[in-house]
Protein backbone atom coordinates (compact mmCIF):
# COMPACT_ATOMS: atom_id res chain seq x y z
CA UNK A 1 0.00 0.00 0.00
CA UNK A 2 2.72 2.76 0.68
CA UNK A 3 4.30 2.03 -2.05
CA UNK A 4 0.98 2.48 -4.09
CA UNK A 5 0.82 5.77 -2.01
CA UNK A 6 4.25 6.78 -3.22
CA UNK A 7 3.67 6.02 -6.80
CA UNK A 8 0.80 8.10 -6.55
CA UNK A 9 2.31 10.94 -5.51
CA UNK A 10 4.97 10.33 -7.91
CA UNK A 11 2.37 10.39 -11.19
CA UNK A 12 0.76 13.50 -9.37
CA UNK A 13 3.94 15.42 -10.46
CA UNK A 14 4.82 13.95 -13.21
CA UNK A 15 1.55 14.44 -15.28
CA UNK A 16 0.82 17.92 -13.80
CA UNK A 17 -2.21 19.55 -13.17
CA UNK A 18 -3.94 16.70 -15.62
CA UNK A 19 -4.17 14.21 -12.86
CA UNK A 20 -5.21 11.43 -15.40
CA UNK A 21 -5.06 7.83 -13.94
CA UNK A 22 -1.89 6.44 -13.62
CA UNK A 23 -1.09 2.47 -14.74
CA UNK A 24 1.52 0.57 -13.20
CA UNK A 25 1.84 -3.02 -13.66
CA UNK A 26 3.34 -5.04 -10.62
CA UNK A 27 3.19 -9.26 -10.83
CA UNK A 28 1.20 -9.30 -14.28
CA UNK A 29 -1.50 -7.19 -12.61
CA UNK A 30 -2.36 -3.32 -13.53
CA UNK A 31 -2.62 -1.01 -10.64
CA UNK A 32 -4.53 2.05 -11.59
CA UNK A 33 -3.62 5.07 -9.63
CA UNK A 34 -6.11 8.42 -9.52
CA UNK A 35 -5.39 11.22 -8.31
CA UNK A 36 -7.74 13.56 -9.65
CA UNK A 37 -11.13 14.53 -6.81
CA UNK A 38 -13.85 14.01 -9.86
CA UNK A 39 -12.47 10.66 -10.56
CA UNK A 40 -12.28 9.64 -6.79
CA UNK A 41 -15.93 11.04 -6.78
CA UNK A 42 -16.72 8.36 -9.60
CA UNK A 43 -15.39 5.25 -8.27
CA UNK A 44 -17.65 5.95 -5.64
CA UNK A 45 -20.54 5.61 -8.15
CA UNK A 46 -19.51 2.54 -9.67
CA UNK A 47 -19.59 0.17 -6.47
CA UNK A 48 -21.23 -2.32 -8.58
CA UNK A 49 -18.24 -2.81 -10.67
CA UNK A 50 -15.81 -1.76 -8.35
CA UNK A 51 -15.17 -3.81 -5.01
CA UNK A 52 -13.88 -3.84 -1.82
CA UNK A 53 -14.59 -7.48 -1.05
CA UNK A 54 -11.37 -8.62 -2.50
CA UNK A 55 -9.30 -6.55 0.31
CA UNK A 56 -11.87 -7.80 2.54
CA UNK A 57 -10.81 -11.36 2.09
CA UNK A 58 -7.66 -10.96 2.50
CA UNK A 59 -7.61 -8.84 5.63
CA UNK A 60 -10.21 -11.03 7.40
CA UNK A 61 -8.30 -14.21 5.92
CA UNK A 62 -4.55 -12.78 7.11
CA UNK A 63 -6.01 -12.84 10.81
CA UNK A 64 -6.05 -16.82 10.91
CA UNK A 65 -9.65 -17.29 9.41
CA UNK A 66 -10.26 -20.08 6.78
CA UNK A 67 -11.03 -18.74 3.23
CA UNK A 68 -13.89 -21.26 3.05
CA UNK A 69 -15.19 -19.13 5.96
CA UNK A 70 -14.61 -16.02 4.79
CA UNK A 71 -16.58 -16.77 1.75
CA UNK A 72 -19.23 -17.49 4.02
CA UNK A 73 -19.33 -14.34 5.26
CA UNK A 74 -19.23 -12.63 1.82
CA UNK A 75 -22.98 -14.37 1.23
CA UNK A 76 -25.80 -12.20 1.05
CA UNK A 77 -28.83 -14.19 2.84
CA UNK A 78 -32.15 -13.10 1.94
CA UNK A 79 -33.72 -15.19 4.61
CA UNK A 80 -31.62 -13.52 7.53
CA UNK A 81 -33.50 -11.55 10.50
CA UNK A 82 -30.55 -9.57 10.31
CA UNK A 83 -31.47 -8.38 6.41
CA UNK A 84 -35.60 -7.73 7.91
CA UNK A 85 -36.20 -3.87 6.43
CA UNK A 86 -33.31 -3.52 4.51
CA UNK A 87 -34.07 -2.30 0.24
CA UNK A 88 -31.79 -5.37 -0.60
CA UNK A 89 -29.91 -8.11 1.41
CA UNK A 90 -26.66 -7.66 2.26
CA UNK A 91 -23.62 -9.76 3.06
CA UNK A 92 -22.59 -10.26 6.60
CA UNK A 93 -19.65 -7.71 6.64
CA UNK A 94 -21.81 -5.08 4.98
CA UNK A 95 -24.36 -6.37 7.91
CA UNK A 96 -21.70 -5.54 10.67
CA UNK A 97 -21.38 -1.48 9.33
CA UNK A 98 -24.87 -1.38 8.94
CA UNK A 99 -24.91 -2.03 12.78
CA UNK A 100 -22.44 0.46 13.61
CA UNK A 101 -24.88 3.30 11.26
CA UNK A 102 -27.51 2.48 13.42
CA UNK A 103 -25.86 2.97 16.67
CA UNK A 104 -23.82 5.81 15.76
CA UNK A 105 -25.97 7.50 13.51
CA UNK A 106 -27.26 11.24 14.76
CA UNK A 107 -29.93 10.26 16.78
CA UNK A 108 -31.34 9.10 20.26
CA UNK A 109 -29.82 6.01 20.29
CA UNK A 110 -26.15 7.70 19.34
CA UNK A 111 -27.31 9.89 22.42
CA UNK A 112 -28.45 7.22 24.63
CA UNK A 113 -24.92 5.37 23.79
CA UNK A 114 -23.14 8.38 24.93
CA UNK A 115 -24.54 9.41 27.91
CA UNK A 116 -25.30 5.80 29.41
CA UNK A 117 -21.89 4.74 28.19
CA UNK A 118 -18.84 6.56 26.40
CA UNK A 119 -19.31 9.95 28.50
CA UNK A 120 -18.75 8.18 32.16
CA UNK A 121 -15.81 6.20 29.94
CA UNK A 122 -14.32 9.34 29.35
CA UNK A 123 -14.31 11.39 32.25
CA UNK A 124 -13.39 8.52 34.44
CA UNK A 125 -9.56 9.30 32.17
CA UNK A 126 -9.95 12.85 34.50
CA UNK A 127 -10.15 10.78 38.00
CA UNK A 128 -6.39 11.38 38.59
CA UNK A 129 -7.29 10.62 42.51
CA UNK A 130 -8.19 7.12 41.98
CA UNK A 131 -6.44 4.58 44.14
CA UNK A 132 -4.41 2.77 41.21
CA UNK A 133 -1.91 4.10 39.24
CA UNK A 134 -2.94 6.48 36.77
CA UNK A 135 -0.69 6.04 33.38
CA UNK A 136 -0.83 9.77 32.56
CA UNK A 137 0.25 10.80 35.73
CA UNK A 138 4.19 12.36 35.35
CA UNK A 139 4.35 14.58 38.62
CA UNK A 140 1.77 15.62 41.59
CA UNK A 141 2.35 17.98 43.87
CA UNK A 142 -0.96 18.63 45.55
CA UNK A 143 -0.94 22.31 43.59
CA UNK A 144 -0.46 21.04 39.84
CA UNK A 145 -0.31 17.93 37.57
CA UNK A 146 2.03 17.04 35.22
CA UNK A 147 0.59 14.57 32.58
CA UNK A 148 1.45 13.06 29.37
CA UNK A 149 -0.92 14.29 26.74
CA UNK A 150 -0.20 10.50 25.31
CA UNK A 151 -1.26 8.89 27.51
CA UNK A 152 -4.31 11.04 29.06
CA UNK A 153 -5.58 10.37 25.65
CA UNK A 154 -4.68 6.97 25.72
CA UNK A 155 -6.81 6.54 29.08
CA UNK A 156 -10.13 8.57 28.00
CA UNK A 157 -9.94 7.37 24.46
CA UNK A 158 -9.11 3.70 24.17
CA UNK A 159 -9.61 2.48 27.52
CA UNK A 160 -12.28 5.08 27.84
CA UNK A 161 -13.75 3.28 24.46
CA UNK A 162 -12.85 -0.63 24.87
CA UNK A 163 -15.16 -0.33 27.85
CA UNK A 164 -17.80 1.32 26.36
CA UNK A 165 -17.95 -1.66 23.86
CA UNK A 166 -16.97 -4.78 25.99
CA UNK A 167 -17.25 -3.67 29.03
CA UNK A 168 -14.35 -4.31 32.41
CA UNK A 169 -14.36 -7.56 31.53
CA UNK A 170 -12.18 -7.36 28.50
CA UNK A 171 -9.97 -5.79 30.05
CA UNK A 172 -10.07 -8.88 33.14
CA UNK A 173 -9.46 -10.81 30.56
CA UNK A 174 -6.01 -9.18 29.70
CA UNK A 175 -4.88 -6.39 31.93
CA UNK A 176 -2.47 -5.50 29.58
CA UNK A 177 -4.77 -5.12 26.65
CA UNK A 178 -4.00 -1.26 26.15
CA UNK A 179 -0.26 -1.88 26.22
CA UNK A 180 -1.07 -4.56 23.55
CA UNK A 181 -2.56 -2.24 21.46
CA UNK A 182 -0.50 0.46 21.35
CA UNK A 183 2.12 -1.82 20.49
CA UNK A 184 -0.47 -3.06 17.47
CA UNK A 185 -0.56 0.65 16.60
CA UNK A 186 3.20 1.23 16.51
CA UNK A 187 3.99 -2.33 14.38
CA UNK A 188 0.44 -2.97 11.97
CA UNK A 189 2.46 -1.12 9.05
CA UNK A 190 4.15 -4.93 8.61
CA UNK A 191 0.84 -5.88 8.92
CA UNK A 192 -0.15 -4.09 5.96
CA UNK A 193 3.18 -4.75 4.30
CA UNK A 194 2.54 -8.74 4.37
CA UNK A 195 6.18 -8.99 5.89
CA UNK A 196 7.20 -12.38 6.33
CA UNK A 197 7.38 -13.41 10.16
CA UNK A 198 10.91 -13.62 11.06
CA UNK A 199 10.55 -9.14 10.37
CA UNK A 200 7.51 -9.47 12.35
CA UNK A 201 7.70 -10.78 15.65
CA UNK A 202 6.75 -7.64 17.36
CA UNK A 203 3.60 -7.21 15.33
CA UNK A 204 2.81 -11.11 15.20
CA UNK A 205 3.00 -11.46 19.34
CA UNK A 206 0.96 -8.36 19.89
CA UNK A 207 -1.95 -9.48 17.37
CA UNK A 208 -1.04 -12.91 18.86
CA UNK A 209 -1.94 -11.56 22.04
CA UNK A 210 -4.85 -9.17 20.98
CA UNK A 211 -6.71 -12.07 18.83
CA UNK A 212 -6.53 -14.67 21.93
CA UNK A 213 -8.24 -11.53 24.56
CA UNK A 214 -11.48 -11.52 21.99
CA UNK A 215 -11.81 -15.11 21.69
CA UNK A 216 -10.76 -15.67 24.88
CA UNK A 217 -14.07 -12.97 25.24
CA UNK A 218 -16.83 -14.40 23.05
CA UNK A 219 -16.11 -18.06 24.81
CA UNK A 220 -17.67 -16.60 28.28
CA UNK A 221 -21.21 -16.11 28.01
CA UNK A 222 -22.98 -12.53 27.65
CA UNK A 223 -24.10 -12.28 31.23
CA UNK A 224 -20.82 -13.20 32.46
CA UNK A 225 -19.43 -10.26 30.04
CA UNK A 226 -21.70 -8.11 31.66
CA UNK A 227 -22.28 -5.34 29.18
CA UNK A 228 -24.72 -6.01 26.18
CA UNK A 229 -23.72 -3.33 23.92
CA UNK A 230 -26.17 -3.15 20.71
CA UNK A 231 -23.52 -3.02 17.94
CA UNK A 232 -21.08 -5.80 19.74
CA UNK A 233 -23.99 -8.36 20.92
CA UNK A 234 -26.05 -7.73 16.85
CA UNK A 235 -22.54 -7.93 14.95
CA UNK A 236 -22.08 -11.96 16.97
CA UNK A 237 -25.59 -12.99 16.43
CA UNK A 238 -24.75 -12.31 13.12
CA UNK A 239 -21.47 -14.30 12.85
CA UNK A 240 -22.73 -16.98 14.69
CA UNK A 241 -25.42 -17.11 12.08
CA UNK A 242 -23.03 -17.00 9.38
CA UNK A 243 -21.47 -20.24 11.00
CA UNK A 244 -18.39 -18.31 12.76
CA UNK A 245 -17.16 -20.20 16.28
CA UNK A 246 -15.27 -18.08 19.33
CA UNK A 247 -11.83 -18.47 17.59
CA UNK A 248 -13.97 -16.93 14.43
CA UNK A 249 -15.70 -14.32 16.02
CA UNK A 250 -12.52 -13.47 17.81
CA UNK A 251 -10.80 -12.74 15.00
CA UNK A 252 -13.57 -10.41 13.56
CA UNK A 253 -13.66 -8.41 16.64
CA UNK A 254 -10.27 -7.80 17.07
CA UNK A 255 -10.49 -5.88 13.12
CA UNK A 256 -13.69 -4.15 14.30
CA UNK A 257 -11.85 -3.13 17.63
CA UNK A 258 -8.29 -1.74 15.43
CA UNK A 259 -11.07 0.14 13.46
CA UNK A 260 -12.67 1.46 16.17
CA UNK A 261 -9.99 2.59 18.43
CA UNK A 262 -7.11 3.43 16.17
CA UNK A 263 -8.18 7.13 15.41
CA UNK A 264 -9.72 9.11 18.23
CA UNK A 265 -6.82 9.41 20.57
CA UNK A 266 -4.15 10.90 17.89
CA UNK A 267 -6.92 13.19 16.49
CA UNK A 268 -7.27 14.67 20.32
CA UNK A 269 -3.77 14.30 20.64
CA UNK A 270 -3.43 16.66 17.78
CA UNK A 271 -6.29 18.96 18.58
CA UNK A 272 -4.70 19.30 22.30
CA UNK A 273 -1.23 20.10 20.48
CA UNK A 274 -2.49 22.54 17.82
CA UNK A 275 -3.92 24.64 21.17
CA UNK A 276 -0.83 24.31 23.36
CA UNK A 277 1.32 26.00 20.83
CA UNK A 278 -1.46 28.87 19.82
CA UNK A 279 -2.43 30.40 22.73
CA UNK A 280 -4.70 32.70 20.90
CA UNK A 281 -6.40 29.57 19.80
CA UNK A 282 -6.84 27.83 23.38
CA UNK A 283 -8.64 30.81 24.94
CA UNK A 284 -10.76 31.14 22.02
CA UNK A 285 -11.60 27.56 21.90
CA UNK A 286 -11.81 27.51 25.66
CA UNK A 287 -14.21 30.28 25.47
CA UNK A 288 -16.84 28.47 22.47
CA UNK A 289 -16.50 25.52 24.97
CA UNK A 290 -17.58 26.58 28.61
CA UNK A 291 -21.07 26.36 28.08
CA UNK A 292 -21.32 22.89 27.48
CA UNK A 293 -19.59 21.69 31.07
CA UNK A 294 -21.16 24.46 32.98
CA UNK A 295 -21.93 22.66 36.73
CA UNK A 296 -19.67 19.69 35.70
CA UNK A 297 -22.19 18.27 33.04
CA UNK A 298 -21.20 17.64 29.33
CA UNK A 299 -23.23 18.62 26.74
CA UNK A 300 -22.00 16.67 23.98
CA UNK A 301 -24.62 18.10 21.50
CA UNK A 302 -24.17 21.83 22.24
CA UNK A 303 -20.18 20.62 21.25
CA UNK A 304 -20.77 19.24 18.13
CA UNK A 305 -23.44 22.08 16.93
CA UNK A 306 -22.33 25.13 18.50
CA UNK A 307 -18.26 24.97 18.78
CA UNK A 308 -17.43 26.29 14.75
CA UNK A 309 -13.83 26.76 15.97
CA UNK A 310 -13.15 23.98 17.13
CA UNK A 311 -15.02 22.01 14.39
CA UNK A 312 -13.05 23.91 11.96
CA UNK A 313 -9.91 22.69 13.41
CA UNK A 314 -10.70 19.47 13.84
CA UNK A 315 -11.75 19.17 10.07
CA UNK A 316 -8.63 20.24 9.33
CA UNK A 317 -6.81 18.30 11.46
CA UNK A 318 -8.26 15.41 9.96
CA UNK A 319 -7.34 16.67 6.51
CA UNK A 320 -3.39 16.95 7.64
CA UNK A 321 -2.81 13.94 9.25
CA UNK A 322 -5.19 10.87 7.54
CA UNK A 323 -2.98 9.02 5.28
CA UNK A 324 -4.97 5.82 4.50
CA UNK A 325 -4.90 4.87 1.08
CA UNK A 326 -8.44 3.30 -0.56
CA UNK A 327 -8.23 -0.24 -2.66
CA UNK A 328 -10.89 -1.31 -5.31
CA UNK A 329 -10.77 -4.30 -7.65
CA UNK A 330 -12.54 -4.01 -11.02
CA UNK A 331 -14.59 -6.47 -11.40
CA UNK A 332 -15.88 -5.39 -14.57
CA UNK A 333 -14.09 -2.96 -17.24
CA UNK A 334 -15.28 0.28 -16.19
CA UNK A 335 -14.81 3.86 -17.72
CA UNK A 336 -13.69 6.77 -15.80
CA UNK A 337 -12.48 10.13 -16.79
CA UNK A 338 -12.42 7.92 -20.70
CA UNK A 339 -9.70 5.81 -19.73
CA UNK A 340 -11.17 1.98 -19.43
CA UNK A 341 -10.15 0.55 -16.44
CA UNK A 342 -9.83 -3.72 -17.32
CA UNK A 343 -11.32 -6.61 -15.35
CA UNK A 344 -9.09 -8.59 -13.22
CA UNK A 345 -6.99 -5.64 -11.90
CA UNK A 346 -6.70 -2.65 -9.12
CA UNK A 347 -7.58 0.64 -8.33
CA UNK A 348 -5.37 2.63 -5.52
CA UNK A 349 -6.51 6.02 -4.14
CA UNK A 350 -4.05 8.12 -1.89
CA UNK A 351 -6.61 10.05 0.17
CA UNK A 352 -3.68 12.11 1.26
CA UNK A 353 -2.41 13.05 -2.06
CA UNK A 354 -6.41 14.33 -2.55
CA UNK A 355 -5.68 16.73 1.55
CA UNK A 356 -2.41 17.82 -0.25
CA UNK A 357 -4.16 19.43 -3.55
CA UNK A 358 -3.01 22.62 -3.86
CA UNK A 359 -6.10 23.35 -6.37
CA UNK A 360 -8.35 23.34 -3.48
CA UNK A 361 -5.66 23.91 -0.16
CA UNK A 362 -3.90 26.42 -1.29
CA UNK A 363 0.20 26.78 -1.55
CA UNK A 364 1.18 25.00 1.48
CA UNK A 365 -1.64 22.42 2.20
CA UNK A 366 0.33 20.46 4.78
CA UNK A 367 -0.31 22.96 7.52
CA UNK A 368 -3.07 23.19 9.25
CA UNK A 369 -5.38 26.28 9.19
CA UNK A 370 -7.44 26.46 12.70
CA UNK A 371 -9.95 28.90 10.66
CA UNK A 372 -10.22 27.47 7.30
CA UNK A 373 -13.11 25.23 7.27
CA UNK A 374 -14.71 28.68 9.14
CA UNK A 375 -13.42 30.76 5.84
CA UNK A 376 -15.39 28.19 3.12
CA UNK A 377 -17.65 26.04 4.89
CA UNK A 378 -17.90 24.34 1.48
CA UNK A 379 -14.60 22.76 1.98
CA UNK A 380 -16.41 19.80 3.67
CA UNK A 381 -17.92 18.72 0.86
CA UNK A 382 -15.15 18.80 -1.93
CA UNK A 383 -13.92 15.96 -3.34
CA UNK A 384 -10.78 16.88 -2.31
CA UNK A 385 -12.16 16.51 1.77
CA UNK A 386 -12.53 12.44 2.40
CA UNK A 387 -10.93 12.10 5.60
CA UNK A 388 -13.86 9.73 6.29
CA UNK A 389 -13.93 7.50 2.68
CA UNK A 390 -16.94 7.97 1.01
CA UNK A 391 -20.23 5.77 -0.82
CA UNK A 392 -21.00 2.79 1.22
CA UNK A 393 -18.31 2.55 3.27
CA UNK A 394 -18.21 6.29 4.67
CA UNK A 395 -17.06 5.63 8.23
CA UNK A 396 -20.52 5.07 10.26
CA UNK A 397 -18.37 5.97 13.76
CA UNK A 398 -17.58 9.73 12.69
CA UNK A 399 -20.26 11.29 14.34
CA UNK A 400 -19.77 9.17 17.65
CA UNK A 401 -15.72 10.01 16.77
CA UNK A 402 -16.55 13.61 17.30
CA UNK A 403 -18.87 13.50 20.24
CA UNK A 404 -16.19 11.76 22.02
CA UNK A 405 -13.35 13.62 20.90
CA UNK A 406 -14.92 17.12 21.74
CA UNK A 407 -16.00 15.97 25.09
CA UNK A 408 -12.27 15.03 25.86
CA UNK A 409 -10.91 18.17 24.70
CA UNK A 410 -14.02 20.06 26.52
CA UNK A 411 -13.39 18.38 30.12
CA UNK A 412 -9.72 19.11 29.47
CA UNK A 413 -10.04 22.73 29.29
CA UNK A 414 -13.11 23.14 30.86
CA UNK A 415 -11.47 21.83 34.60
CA UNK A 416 -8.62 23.46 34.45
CA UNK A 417 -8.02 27.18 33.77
CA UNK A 418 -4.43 27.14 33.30
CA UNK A 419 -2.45 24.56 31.08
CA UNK A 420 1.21 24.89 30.11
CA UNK A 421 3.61 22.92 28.61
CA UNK A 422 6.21 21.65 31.06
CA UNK A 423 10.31 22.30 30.14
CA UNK A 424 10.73 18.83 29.83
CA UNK A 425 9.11 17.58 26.89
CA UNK A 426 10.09 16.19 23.59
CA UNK A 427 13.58 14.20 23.76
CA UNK A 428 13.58 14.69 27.27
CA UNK A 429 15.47 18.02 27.03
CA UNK A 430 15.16 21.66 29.28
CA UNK A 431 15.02 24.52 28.17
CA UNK A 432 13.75 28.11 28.41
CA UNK A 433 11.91 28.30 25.56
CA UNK A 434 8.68 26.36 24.25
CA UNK A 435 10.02 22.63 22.88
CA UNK A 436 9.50 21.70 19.29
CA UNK A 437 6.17 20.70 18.29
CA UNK A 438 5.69 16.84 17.71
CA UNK A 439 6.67 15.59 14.55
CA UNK A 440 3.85 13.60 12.22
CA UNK A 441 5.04 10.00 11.73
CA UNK A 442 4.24 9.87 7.96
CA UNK A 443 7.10 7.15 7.61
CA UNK A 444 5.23 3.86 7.60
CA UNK A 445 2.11 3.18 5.82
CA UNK A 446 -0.72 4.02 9.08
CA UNK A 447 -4.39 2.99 8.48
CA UNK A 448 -5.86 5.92 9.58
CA UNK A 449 -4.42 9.46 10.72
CA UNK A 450 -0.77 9.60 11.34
CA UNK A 451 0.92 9.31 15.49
CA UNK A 452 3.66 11.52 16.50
CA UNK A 453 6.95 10.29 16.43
CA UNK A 454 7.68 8.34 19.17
CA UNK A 455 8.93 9.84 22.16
CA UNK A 456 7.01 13.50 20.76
CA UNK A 457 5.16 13.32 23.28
CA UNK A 458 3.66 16.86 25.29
CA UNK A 459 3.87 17.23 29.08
CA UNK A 460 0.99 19.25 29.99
CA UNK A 461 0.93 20.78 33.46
CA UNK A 462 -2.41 21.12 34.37
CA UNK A 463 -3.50 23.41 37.55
């Protein structure tokens, strides 16, 4: 995939503004690279002849599941409960993201989900008096905290999140499921690269250990589990329909749970950065934000519909620092932009080459602009803008995404008045002056938006 990504970049620059598709041809097989927004905007109409269910197999089939029972999952059943109401049946993986849009879509049962359950998730990251250890936790005096921004997000927004889904017992299960994880986050690129095992340890031990917590999960019954979450408990029935058994199910859970948890921290990681190092910005954004924890409440709705700022940054945020590419096989030759793209091979996308247009972002589109999805609100919707994918598979958690990721950012402020960035930050170094903001790690080929470098982390002293 990145080096799809790079060739895609490459045949940016070297046809010019054209932005035709680009043909490579790697193992007998074309790979057609586009670059240009209108023809993104078409592949997107031609699902019928362009699929995802190729990459599908192979990522569900790479975790350890049989391709006999992959295919099975790849089976529209007309006869399903699960397919009751829907215009047309649908396979069981396009059954699982229907799920998600009906938990997460805008709504009272998005709501529901995050007041019952992701909001107490959250704000239990903020109980820095708890009797255990808290991860985040650098320094306490009594007067002032000194926290890793890392790892505060870390605590609100994966084990904030993993709970919110599973439940504690997950997490009884393995204790050391988040420190799996983020080891999963730091190693997947090899993952993604197919590298053979003896390069892959790391990465093979921690999805090793991550695969064995789920089906180590779905083998104890649902009131031992002890949390009955709509999308997890509709997504099994589903699976076990489909003939899937623990080790199965396991396996599918652990690619739903990398999906769901591999975004929100580094996007409030990013948003927290972006207002440590503009102080002009964190009292404005402080300022759009204090009505919505006013008497220690959270209004989650009033942050999503009445915080432009901080919208406007976030949109942009997500524009800098997604670099997941998008992978369609033709299934049928299929026109776009006149060229005929032939049965049998690929299509790549670089969504980041599409944030990095200059057409649309201007001279130097790899910085972010706080205001500019304030200055054109129509920037959303350009073809250019698809931080969350687009047809069918636009991501169904991006509205839950944001409701979670403004209330983090909105207790963070909102409790404490003054925040400053401690000396001792990045590399470990003191100094007088302000350290170096953290570095994007666009080096390896990330699903999703891009970490900071590691050891970029930000001490934030919080009073």
């Amino acid at each position: 995939m990145a080096v799809a990504s790079q060739l895609t970049q490459f045949s940016s620059k070297k046809k010019g503004s054209s932005k035709e598709p680009f043909g490579i041809t790697m193992a007998g097989k074309s790979i057609y690279l586009l670059t240009n927004p209108k023809d993104v905007a078409e592949v997107y109409r031609h699902e019928d002849t362009l699929s995802r269910d190729m990459v599908v197999k192979d990522l569900y089939s790479r975790t350890g599941i049989s391709m006999a029972k992959v295919e099975r999952l790849l089976v529209a059943n007309s006869e399903s409960p699960h397919n009751k109401g829907l215009p047309r049946p649908l396979h069981y993986v396009d059954i699982a993201m229907e799920y998600f849009r009906r938990e997460l879509s805008p709504g009272e049962p998005l709501d529901r989900f995050v007041d019952e359950a992701a909001l107490p998730a959250i704000l239990k990251a903020f109980d820095f008096g708890r009797t255990h250890a808290h991860s985040a936790i650098l320094h306490n005096n009594g007067d002032s905290l000194v926290v890793s921004l890392e790892h505060l997000c870390i605590e609100a927004l994966i084990n904030g999140v993993i709970d919110t889904y599973y439940g504690p017992s997950l997490r009884k299960v393995n204790p050391d499921f988040v420190h799996s994880f983020m080891m999963w986050e730091r190693v997947n690129w090899k993952y993604i690269f197919q590298l053979p095992g003896f390069l892959s340890k790391d990465m093979l031990d921690a999805k090793s250990d991550l695969v064995d917590t789920f089906v180590t999960y779905f083998e104890m019954d649902r009131a031992e589990r002890g949390c009955g979450n709509f999308f997890v408990d509709s997504v099994e029935d589903t699976l076990r329909e489909a003939g899937m058994g623990n080790e199965e199910v396991g396996r599918i859970f652990f690619l739903h749970s990398w999906a769901i948890l591999g975004n929100m921290q580094k996007a409030a990681f990013w948003i927290i950065a972006h207002l440590m190092y503009d102080p002009n910005l964190l009292e404005a954004i402080r300022a759009e934000i204090l009505p919505a924890v006013e008497g220690g409440e959270v209004n989650h709705q009033y942050l999503v519909k009445d915080c432009p700022l901080l919208d406007s940054l976030y949109a942009d945020i997500l524009r800098a620092t997604m670099s997941s590419p998008m992978v369609r096989d033709v299934m049928e030759t299929t026109t776009i932009a006149g060229k005929k793209l032939r049965k049998g091979n690929r299509i790549m996308i670089s969504y980041r080459q599409l944030h990095l247009n200059t057409d649309v972002w201007g001279t130097t589109p790899e910085l972010v602009q706080p205001d500019r999805f304030l200055r054109d609100k129509s920037l959303k919707t350009n073809n250019s803008y698809r931080p969350w994918g687009g047809g069918s598979t636009l991501c169904p958690g991006r509205f839950f995404a944001k409701k979670a990721i403004f209330t983090f950012v909105a207790v963070l402020l909102g409790r404490y008045p003054t925040i400053r960035i401690d000396e001792v930050t990045v590399g470990g170094k003191k100094g007088g002056s302000k350290p170096a903001f953290p570095r994007a790690d666009f080096s390896k080929p990330i699903p999703g938006i891009v970490p900071p470098i590691m050891g970029d982390d930000i001490r934030l002293v919080l009073r």
